[in-house]
C-alpha atoms as a PDB file:
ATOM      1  CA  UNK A   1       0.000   0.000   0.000  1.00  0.00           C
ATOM      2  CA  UNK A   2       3.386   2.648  -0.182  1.00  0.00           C
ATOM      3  CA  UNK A   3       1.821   3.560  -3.499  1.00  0.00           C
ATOM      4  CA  UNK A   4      -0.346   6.396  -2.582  1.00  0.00           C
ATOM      5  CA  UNK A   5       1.484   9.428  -0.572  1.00  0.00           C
ATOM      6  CA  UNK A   6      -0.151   8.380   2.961  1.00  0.00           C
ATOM      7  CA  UNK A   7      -0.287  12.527   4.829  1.00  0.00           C
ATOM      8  CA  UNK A   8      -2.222  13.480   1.511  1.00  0.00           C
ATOM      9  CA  UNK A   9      -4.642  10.040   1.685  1.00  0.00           C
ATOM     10  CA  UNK A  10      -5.411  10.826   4.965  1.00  0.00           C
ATOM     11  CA  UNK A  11      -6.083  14.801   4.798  1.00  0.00           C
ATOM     12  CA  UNK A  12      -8.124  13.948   1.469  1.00  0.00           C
ATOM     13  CA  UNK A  13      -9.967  11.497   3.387  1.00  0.00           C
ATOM     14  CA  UNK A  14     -10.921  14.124   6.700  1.00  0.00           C
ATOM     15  CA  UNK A  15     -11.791  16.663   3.768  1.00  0.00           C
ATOM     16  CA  UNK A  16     -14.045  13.762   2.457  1.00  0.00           C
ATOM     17  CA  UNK A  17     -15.748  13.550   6.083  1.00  0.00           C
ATOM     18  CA  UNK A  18     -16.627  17.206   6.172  1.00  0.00           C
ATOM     19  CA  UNK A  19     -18.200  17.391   3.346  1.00  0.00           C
ATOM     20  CA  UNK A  20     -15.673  18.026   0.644  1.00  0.00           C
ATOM     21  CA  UNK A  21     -16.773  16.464  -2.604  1.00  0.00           C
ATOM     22  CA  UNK A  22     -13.910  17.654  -4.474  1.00  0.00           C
ATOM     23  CA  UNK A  23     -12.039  15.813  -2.147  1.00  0.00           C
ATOM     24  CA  UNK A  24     -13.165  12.655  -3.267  1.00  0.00           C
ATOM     25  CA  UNK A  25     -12.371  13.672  -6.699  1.00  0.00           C
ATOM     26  CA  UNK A  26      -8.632  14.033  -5.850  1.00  0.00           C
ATOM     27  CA  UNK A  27      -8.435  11.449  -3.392  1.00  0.00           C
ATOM     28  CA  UNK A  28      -9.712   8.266  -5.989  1.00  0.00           C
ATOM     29  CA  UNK A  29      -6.761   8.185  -8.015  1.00  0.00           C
ATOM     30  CA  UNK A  30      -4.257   8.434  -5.257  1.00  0.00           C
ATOM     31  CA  UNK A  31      -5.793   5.062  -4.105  1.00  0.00           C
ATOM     32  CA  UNK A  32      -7.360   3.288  -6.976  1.00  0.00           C
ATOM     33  CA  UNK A  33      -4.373   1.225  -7.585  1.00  0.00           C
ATOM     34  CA  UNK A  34      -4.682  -0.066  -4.205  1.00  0.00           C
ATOM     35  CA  UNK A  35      -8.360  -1.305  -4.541  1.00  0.00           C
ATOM     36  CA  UNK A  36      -7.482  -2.792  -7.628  1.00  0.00           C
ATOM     37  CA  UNK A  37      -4.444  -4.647  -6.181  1.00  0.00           C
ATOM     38  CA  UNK A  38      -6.783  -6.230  -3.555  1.00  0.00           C
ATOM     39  CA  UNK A  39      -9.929  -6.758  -6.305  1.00  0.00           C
ATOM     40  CA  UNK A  40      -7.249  -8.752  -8.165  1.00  0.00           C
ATOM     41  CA  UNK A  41      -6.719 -10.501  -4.930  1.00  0.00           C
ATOM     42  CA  UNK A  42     -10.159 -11.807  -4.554  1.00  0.00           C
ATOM     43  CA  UNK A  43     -10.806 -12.151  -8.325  1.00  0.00           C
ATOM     44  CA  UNK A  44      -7.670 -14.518  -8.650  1.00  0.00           C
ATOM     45  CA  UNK A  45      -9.028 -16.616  -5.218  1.00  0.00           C
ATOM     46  CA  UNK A  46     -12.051 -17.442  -6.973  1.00  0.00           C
ATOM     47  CA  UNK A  47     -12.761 -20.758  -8.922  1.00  0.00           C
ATOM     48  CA  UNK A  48     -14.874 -19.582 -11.896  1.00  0.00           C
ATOM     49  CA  UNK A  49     -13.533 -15.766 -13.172  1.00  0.00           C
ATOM     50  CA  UNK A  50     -17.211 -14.193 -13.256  1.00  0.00           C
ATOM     51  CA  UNK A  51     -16.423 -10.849 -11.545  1.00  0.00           C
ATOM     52  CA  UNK A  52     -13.709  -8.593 -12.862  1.00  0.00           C
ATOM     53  CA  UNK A  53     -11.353  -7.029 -10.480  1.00  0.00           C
ATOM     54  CA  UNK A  54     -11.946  -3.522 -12.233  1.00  0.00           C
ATOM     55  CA  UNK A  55     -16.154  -4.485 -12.293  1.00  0.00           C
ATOM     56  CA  UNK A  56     -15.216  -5.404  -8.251  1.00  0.00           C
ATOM     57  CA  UNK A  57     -13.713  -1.639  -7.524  1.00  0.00           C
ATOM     58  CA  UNK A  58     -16.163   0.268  -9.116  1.00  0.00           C
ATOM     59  CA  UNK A  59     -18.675  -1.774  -7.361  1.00  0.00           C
ATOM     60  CA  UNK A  60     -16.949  -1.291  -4.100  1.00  0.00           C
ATOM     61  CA  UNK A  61     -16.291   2.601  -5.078  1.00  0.00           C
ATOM     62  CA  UNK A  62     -19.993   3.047  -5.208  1.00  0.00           C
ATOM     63  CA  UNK A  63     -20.424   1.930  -1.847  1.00  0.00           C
ATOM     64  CA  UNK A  64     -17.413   3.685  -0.362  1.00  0.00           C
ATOM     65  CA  UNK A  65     -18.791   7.333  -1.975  1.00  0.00           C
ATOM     66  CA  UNK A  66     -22.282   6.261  -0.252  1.00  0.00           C
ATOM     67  CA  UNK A  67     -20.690   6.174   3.107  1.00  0.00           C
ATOM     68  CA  UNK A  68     -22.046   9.632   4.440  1.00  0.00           C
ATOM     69  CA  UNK A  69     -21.477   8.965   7.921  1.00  0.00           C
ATOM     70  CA  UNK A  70     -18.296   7.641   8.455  1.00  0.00           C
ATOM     71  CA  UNK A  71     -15.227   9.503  10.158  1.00  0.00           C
ATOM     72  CA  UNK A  72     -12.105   8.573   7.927  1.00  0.00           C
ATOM     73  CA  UNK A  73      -9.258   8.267  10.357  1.00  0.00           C
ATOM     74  CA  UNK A  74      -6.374   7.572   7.803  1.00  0.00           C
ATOM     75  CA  UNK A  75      -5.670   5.372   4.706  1.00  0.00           C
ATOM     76  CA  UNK A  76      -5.597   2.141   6.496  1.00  0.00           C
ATOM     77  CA  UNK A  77      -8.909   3.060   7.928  1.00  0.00           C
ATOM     78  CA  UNK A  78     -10.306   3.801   4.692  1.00  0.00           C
ATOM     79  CA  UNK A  79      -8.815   0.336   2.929  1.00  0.00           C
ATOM     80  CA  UNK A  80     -10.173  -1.760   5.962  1.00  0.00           C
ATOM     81  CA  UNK A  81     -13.358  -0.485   5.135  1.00  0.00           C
ATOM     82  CA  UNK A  82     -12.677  -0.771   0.886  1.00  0.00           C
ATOM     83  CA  UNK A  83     -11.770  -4.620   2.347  1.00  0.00           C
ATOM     84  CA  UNK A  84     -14.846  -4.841   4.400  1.00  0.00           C
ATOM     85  CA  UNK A  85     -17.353  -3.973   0.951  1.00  0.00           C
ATOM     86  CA  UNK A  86     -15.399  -5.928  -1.299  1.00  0.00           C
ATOM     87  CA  UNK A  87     -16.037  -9.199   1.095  1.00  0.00           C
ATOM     88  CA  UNK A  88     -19.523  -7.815   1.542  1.00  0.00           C
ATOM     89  CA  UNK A  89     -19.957  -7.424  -2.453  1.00  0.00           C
ATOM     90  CA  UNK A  90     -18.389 -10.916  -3.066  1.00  0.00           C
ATOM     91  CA  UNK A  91     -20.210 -12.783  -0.401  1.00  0.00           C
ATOM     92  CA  UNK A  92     -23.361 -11.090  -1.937  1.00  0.00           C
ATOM     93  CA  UNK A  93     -22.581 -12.928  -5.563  1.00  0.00           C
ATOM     94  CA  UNK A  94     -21.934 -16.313  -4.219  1.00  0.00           C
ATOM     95  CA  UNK A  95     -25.124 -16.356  -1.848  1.00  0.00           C
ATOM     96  CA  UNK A  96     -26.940 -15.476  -5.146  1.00  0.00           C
ATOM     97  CA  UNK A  97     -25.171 -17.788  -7.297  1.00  0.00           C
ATOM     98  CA  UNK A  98     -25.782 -20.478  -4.462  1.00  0.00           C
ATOM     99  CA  UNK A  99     -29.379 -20.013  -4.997  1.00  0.00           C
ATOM    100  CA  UNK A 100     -29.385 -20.058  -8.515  1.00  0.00           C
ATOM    101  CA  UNK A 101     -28.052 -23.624  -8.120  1.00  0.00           C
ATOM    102  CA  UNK A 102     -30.445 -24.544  -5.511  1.00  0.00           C
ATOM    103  CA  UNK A 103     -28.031 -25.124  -2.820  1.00  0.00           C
ATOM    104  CA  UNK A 104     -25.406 -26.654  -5.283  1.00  0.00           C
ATOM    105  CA  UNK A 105     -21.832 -25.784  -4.602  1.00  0.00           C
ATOM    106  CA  UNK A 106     -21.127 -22.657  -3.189  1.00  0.00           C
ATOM    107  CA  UNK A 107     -18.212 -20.712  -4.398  1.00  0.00           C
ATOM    108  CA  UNK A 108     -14.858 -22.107  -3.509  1.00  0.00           C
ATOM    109  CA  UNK A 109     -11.836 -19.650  -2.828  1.00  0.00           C
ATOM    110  CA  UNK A 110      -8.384 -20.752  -1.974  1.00  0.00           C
ATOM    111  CA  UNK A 111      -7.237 -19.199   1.451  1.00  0.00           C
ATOM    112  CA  UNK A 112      -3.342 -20.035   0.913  1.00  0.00           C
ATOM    113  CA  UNK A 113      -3.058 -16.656   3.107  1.00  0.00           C
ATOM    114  CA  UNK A 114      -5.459 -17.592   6.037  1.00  0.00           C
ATOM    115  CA  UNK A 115      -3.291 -21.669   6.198  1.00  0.00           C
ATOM    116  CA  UNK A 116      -6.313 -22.801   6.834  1.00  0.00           C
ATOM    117  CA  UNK A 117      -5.747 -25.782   5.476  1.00  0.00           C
ATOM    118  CA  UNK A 118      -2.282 -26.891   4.210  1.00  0.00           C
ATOM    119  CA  UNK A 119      -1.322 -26.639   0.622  1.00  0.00           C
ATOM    120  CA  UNK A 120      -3.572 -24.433  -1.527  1.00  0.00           C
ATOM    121  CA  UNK A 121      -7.068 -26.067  -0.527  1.00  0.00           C
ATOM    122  CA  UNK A 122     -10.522 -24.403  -1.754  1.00  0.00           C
ATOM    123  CA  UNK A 123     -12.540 -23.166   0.809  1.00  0.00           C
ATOM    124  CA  UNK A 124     -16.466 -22.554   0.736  1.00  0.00           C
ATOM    125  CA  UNK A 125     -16.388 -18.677   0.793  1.00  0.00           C
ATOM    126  CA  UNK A 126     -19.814 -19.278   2.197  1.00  0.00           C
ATOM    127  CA  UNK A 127     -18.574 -21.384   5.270  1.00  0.00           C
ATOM    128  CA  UNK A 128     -15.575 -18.671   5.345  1.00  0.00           C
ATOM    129  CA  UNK A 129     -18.190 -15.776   5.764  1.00  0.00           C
ATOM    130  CA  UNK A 130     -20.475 -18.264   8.582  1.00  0.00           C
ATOM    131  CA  UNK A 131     -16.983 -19.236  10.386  1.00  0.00           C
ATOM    132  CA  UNK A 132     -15.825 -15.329  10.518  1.00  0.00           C
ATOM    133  CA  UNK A 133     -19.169 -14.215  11.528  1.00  0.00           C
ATOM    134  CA  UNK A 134     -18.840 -16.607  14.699  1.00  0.00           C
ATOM    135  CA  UNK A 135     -15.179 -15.380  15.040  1.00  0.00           C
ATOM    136  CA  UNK A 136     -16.906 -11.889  15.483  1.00  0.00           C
ATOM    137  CA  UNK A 137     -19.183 -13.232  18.133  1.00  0.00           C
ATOM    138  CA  UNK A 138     -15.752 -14.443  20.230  1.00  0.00           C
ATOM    139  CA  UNK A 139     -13.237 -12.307  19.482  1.00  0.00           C
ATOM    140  CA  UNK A 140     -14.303  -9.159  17.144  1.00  0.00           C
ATOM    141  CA  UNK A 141     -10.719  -7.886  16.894  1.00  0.00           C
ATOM    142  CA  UNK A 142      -9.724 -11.493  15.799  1.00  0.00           C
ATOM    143  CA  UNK A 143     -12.233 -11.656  12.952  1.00  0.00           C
ATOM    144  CA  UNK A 144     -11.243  -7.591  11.822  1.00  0.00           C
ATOM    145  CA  UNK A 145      -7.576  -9.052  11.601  1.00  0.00           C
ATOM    146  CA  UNK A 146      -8.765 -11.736   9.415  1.00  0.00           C
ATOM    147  CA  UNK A 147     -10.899  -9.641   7.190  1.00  0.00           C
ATOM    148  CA  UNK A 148      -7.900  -6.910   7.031  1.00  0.00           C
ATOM    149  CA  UNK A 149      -5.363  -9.375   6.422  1.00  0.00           C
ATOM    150  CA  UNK A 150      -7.351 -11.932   4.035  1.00  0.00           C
ATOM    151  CA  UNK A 151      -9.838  -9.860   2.231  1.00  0.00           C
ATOM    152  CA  UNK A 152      -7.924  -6.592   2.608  1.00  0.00           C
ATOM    153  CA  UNK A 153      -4.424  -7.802   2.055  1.00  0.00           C
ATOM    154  CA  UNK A 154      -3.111  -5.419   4.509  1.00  0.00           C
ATOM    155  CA  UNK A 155       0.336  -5.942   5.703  1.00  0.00           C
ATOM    156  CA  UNK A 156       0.694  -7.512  10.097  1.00  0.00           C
ATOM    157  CA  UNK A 157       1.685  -3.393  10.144  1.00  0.00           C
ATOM    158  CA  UNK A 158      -1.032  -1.739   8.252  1.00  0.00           C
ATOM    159  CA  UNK A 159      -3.311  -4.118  10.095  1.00  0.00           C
ATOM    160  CA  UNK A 160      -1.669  -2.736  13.693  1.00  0.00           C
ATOM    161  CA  UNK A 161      -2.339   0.997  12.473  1.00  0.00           C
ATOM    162  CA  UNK A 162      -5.881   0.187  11.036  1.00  0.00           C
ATOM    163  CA  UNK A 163      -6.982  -1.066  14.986  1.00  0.00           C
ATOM    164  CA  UNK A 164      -4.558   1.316  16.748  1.00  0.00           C
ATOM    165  CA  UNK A 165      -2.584  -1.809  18.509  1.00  0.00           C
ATOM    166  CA  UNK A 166       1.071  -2.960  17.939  1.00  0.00           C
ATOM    167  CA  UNK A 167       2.355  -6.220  14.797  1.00  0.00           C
ATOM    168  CA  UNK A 168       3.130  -8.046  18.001  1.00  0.00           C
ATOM    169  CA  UNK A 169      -0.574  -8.043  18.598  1.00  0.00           C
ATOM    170  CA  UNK A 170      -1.460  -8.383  15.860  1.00  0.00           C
ATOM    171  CA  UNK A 171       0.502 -11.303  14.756  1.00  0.00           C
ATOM    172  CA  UNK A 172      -0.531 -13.339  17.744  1.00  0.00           C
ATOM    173  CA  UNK A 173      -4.385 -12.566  16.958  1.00  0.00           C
ATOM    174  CA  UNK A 174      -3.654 -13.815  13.344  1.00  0.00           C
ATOM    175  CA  UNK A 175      -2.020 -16.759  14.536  1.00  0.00           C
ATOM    176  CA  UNK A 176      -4.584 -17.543  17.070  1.00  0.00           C
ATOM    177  CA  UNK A 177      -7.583 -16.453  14.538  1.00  0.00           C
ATOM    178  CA  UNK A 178      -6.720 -18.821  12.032  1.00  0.00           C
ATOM    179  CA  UNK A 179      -6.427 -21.809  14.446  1.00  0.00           C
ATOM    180  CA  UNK A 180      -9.476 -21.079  15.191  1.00  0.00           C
ATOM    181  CA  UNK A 181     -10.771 -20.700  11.528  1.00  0.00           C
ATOM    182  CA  UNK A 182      -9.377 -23.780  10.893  1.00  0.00           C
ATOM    183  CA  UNK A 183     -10.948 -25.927  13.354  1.00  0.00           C
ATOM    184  CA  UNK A 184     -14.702 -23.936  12.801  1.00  0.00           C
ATOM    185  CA  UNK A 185     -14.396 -24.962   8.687  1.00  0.00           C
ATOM    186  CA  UNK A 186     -13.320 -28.466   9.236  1.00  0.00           C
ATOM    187  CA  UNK A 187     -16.096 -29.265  11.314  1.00  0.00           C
END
């Protein structure tokens, strides 16, 4: 994410919360390459290609400009947010493409990041969603990890600075988190 000059992300993004349009205007292509790094990122963990990384941004993008109420804090708060849509937007398409089957095979993604399972082994995004959803009900901060690290491919330091705690913690929550993850998806 050292792409995108981070002081003028994050006073683009507090002109953004008070009302600044024209901030927005200047503050999209600063950090467009970054949502399309981590659209690719979901686009490549997906089995059958039928959502474009650039369809995926613009999707998320029109969520992200909808957000009246939100207090940007900096970049990493913004991109944990970008990361929360995205998984949002992409658990939206394989609930409906579940249904479409009739309860056939949900959407398989390969979470090589998360270990967890060894190798590269598919997981049912669906189950994913379902296990992080009871990760939220243990240990929120565990689950925002996950979805910061997995979904929004944010480094064990951009992670820290997204929920204001240190990599130390932040590396045992991860650690701990997909332990966990493991055992809920296998069961």
């Amino acid at each position: 994410m050292a792409e995108s000059d981070p002081p003028a992300v994050t006073q683009l993004l507090m002109a953004w919360s008070q009302g600044d349009r024209s901030a927005l205007e200047q503050l999209m292509p600063l950090v467009y390459n970054e949502l399309k790094r981590m659209a690719r990122r979901h686009v490549a963990r997906e089995r059958r290609q039928t959502l474009q990384a650039t369809a995926l941004v613009h999707e998320a993008y029109l969520k992200l400009v909808d957000q009246r109420s939100v207090s940007w804090q900096n970049r990493a708060h913004f991109f944990a947010i970008a990361a929360r849509l995205m998984r949002r937007i992409l658990m939206k398409r394989a609930r409906r493409r579940q249904a479409l089957k009739r309860g056939g095979a949900a959407e398989q993604l390969c979470v090589n990041e998360v270990e967890v399972a060894s190798g590269e082994a598919p997981v049912d995004l669906i189950a994913l969603d379902a296990a992080l959803t009871r990760l939220a009900a243990v240990d929120p901060r565990q689950e925002q990890i996950v979805e910061l690290r997995f979904f929004g491919g944010l480094s064990i330091e951009e992670t820290a600075e997204a929920l204001d705690t240190s990599p130390a913690t932040v590396k045992r929550e991860w650690r701990t988190a997909k332990a966990w993850l493991y055992k809920e998806i296998l069961r």
